[in-house]
N, C-alpha and C. Protein backbone atom coordinates (compact mmCIF):
# COMPACT_ATOMS: atom_id res chain seq x y z
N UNK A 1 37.29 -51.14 19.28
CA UNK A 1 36.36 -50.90 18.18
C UNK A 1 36.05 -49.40 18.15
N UNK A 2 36.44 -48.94 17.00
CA UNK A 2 35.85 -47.06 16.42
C UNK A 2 34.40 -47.10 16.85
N UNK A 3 34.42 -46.23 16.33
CA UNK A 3 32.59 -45.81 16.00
C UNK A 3 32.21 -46.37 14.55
N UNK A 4 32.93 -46.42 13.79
CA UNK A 4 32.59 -46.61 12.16
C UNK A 4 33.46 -48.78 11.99
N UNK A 5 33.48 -49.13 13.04
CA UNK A 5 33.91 -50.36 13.10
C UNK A 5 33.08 -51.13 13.42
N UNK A 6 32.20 -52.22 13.27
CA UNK A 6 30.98 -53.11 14.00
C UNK A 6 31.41 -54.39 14.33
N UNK A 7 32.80 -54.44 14.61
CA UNK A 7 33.04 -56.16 15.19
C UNK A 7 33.01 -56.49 13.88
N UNK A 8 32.57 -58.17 14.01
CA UNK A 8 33.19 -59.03 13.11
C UNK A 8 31.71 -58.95 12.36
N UNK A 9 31.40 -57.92 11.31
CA UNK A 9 30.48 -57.58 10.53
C UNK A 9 31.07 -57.83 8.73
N UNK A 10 30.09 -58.88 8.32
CA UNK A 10 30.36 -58.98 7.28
C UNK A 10 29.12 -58.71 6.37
N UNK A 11 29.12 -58.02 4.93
CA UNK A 11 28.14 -57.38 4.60
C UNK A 11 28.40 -58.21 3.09
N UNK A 12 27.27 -59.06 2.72
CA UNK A 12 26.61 -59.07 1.29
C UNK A 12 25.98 -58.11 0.17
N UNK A 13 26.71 -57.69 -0.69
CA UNK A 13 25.71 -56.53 -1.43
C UNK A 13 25.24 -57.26 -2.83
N UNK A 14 24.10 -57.60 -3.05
CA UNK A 14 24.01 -58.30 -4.39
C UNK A 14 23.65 -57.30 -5.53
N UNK A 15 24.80 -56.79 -6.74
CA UNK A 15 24.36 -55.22 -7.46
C UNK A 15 24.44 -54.57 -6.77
N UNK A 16 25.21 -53.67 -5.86
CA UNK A 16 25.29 -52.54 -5.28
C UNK A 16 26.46 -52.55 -4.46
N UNK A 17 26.44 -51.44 -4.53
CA UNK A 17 27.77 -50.74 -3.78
C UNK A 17 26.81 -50.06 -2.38
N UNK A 18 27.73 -50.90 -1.44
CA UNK A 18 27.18 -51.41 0.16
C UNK A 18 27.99 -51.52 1.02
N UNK A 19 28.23 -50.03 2.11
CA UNK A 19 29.23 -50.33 3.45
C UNK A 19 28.95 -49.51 4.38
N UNK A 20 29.49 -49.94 4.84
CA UNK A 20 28.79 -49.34 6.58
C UNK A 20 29.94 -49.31 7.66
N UNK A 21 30.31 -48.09 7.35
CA UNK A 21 31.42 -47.86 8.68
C UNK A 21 33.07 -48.14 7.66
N UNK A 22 34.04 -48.56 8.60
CA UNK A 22 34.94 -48.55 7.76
C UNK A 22 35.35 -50.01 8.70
N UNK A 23 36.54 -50.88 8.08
CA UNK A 23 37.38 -52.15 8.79
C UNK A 23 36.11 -52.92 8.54
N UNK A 24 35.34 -53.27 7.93
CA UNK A 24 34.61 -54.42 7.74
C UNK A 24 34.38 -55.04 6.47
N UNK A 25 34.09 -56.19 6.22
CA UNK A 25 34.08 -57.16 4.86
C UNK A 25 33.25 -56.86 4.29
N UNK A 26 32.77 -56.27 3.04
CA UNK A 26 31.87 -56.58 2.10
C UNK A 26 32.74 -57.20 1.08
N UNK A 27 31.44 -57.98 0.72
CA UNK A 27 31.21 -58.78 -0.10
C UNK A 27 30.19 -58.17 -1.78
N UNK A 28 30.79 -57.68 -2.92
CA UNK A 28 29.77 -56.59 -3.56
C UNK A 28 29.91 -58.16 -5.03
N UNK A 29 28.79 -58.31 -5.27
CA UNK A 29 28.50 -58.97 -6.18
C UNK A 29 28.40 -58.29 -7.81
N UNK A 30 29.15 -58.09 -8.80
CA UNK A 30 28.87 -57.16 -9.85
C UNK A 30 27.51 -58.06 -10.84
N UNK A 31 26.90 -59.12 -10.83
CA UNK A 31 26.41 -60.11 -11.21
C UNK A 31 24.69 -59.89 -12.17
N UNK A 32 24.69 -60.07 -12.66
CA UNK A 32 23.31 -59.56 -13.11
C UNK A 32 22.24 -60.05 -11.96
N UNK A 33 21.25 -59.26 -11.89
CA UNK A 33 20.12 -59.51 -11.24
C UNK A 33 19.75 -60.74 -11.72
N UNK A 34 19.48 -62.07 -11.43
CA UNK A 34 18.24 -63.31 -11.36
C UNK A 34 17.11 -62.92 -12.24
N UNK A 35 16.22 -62.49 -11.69
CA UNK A 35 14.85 -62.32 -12.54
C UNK A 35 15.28 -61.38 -13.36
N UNK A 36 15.90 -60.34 -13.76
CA UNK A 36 16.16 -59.33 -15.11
C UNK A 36 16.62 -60.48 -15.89
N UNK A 37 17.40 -61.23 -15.42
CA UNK A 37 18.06 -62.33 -16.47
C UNK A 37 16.79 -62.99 -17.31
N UNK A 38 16.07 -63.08 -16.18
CA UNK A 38 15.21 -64.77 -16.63
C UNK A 38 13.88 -63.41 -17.07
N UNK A 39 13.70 -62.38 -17.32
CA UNK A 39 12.60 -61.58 -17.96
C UNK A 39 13.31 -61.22 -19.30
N UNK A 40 14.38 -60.80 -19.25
CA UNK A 40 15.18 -60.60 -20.76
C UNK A 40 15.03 -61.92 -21.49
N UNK A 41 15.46 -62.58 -21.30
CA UNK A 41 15.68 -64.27 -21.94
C UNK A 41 14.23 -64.48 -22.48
N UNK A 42 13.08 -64.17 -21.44
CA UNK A 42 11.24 -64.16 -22.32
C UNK A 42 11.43 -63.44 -23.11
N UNK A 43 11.25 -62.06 -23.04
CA UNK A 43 11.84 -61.35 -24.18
C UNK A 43 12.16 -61.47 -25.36
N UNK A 44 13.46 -61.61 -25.21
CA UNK A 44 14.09 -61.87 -26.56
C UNK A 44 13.60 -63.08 -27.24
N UNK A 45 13.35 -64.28 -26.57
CA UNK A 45 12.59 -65.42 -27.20
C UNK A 45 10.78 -64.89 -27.71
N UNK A 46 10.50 -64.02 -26.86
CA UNK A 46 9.14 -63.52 -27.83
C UNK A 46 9.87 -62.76 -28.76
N UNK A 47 10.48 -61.96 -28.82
CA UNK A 47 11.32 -61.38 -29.85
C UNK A 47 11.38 -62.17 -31.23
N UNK A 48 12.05 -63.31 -30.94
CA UNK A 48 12.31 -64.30 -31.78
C UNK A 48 11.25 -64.59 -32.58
N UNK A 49 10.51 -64.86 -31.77
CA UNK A 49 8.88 -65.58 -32.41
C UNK A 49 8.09 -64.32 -33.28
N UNK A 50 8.19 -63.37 -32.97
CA UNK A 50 7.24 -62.33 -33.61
C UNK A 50 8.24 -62.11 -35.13
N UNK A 51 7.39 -62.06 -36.10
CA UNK A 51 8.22 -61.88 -37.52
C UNK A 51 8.31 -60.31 -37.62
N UNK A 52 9.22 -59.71 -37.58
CA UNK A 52 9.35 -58.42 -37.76
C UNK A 52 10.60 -58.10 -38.08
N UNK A 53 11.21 -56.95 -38.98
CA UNK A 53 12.25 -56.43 -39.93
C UNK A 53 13.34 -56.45 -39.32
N UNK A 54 14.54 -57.57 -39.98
CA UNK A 54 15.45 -57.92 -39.24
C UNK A 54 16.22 -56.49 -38.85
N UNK A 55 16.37 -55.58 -38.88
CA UNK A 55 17.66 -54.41 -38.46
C UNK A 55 16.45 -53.93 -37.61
N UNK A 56 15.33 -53.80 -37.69
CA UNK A 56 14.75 -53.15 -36.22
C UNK A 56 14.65 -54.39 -34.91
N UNK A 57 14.52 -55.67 -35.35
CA UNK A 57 14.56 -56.50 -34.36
C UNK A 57 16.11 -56.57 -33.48
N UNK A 58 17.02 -56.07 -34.44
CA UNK A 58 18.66 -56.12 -33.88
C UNK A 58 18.74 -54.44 -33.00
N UNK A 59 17.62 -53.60 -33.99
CA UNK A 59 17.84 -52.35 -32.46
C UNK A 59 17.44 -52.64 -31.07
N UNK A 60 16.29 -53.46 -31.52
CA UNK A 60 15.68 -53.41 -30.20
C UNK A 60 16.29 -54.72 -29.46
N UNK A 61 16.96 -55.59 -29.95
CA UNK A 61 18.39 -56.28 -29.32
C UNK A 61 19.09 -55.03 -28.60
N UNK A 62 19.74 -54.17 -29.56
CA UNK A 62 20.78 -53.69 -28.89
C UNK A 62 20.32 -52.98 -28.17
N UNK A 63 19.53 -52.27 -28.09
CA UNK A 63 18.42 -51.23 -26.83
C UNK A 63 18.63 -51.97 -25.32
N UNK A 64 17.91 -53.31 -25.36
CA UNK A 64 17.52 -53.99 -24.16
C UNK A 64 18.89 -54.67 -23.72
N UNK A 65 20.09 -55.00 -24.40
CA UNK A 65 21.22 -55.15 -24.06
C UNK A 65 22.11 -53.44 -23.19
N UNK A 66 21.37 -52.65 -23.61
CA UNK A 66 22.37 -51.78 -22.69
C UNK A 66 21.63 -51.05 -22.23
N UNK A 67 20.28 -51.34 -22.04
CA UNK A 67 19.46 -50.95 -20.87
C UNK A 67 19.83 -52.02 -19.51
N UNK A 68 20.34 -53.37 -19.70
CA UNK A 68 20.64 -54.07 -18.97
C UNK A 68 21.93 -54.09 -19.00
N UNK A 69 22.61 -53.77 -19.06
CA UNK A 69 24.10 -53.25 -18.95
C UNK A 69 24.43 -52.11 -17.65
N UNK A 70 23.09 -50.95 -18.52
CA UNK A 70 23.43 -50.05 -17.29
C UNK A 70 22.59 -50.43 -15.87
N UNK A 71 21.32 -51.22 -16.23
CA UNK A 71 20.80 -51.53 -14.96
C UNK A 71 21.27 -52.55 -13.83
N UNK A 72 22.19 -53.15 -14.39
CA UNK A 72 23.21 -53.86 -13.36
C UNK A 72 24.18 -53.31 -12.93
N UNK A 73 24.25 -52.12 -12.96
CA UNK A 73 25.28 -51.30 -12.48
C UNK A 73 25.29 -50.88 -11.28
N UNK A 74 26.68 -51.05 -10.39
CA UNK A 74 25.95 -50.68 -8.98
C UNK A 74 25.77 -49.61 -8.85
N UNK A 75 25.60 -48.53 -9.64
CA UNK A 75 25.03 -47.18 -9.35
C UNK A 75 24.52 -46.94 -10.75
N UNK A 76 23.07 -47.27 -11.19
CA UNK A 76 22.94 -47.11 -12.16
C UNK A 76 22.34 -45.52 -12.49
N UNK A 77 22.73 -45.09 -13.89
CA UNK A 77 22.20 -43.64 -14.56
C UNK A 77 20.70 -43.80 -14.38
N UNK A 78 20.02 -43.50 -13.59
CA UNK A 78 18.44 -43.46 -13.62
C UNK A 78 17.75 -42.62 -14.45
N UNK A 79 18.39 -41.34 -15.01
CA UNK A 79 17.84 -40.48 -16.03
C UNK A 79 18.23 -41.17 -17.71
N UNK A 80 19.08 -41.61 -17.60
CA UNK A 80 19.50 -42.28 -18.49
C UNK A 80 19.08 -43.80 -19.37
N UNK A 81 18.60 -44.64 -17.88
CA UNK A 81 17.59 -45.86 -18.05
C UNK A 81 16.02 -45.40 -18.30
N UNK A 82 15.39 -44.10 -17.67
CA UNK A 82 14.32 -43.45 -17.91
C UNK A 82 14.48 -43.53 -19.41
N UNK A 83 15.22 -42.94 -20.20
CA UNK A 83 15.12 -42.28 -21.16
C UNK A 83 14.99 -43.77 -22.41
N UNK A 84 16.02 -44.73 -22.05
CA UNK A 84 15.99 -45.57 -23.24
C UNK A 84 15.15 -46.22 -22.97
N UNK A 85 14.29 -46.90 -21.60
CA UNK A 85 13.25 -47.41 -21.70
C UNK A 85 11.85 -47.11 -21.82
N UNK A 86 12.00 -45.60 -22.16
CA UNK A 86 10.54 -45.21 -22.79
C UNK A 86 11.19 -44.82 -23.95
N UNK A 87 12.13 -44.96 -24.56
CA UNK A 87 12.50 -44.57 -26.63
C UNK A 87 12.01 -46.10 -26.42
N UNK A 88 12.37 -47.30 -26.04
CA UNK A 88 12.02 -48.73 -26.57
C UNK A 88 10.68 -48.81 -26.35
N UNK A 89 10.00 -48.13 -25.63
CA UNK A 89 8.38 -48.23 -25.44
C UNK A 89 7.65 -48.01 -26.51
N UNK A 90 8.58 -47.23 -26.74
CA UNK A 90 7.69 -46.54 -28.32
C UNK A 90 7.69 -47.07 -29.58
N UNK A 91 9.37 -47.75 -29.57
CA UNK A 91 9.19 -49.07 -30.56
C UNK A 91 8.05 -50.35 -30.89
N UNK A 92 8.00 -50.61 -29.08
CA UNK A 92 7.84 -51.88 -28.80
C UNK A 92 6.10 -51.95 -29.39
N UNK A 93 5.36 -50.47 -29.05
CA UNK A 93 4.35 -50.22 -28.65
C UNK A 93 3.78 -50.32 -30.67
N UNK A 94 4.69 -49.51 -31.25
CA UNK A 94 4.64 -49.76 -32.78
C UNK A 94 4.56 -50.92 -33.60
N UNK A 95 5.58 -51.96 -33.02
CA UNK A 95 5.42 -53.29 -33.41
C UNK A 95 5.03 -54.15 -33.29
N UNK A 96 4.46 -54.27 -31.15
CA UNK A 96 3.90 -55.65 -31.29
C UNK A 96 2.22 -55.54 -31.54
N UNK A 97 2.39 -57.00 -31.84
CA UNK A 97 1.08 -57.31 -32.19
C UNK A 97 0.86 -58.72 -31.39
N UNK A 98 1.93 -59.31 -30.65
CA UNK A 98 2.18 -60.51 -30.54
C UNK A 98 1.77 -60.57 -28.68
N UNK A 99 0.34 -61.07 -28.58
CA UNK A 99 0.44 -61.17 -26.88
C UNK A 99 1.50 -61.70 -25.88
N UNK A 100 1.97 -62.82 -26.39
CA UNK A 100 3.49 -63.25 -25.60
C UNK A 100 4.59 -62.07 -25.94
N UNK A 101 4.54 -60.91 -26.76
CA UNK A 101 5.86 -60.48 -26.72
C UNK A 101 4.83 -59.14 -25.79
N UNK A 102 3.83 -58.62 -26.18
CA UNK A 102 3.68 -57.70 -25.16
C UNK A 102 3.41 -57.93 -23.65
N UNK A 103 3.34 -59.05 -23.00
CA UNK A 103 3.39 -59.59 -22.08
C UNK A 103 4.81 -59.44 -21.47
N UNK A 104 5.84 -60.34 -22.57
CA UNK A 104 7.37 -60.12 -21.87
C UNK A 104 7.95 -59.10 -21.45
N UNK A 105 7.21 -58.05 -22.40
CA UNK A 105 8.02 -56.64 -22.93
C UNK A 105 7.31 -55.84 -21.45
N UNK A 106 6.25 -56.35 -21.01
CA UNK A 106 5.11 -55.59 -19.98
C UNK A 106 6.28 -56.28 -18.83
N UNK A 107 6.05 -57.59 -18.53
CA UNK A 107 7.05 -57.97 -17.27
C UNK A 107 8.61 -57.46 -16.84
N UNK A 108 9.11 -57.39 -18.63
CA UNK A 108 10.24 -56.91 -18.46
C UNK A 108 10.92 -55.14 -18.05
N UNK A 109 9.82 -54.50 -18.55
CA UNK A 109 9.70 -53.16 -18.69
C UNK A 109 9.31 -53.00 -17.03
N UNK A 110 8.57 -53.53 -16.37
CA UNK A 110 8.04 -53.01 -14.90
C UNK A 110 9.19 -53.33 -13.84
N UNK A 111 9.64 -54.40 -14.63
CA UNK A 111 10.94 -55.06 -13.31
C UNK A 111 12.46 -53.54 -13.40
N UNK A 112 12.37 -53.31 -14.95
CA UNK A 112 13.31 -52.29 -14.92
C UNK A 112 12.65 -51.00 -14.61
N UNK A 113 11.58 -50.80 -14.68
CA UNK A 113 11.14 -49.21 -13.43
C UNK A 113 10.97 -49.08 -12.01
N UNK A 114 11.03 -50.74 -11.75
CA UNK A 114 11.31 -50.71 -10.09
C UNK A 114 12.51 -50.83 -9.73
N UNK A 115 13.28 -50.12 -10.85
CA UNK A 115 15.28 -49.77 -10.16
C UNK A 115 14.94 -48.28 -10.34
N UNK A 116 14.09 -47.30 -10.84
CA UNK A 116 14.62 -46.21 -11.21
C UNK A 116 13.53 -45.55 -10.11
């Protein structure tokens, strides 16, 4: 055994790029995060429910689709997720009126600043 070898070490990375030493197994999951899943999905279903102008409801679709695109990334742009999730703040902050969507938008928004 090297120095950069640990025996029969096998490593789980769930979203991330994860190794330690060299000659050992990881295992790198590319998979969306669990709870980003199940906070987007509130989301967009408060989304749904709040009546507001169909081509801004499809930006702010496409916003939170590739804010979660890049935040499952195993090395995600952190200046880059900064940036579109405070331009959608400013949307979000304009339109809702709806306590279940500012609620989702609050759960969903904090889970994606505890990656950056």
């Amino acid at each position: 055994m090297t120095k950069n070898e640990f025996g029969d070490v096998s490593i789980s990375a769930y979203g991330s790029a994860f190794a330690v030493g060299s000659g050992n197994t990881v295992t790198n999951s590319n998979q969306s995060v669990p709870e980003l899943v199940e906070l987007t999905e509130k989301l967009l279903a408060a989304l749904d429910d709040h009546e507001i102008n169909h081509e801004k409801k499809a930006e702010i679709v496409e916003a939170v689709a590739a804010i979660n695109e890049n935040a499952n990334k195993s090395k995600p742009n952190k200046t880059l997720l900064k940036g579109m999730v405070d331009g959608l703040k400013g949307t979000m902050d304009v339109i809702t009126k709806s306590p279940a969507l500012i609620e989702a938008y609050a759960k969903w928004s904090d889970f994606i600043g505890s990656l950056l």
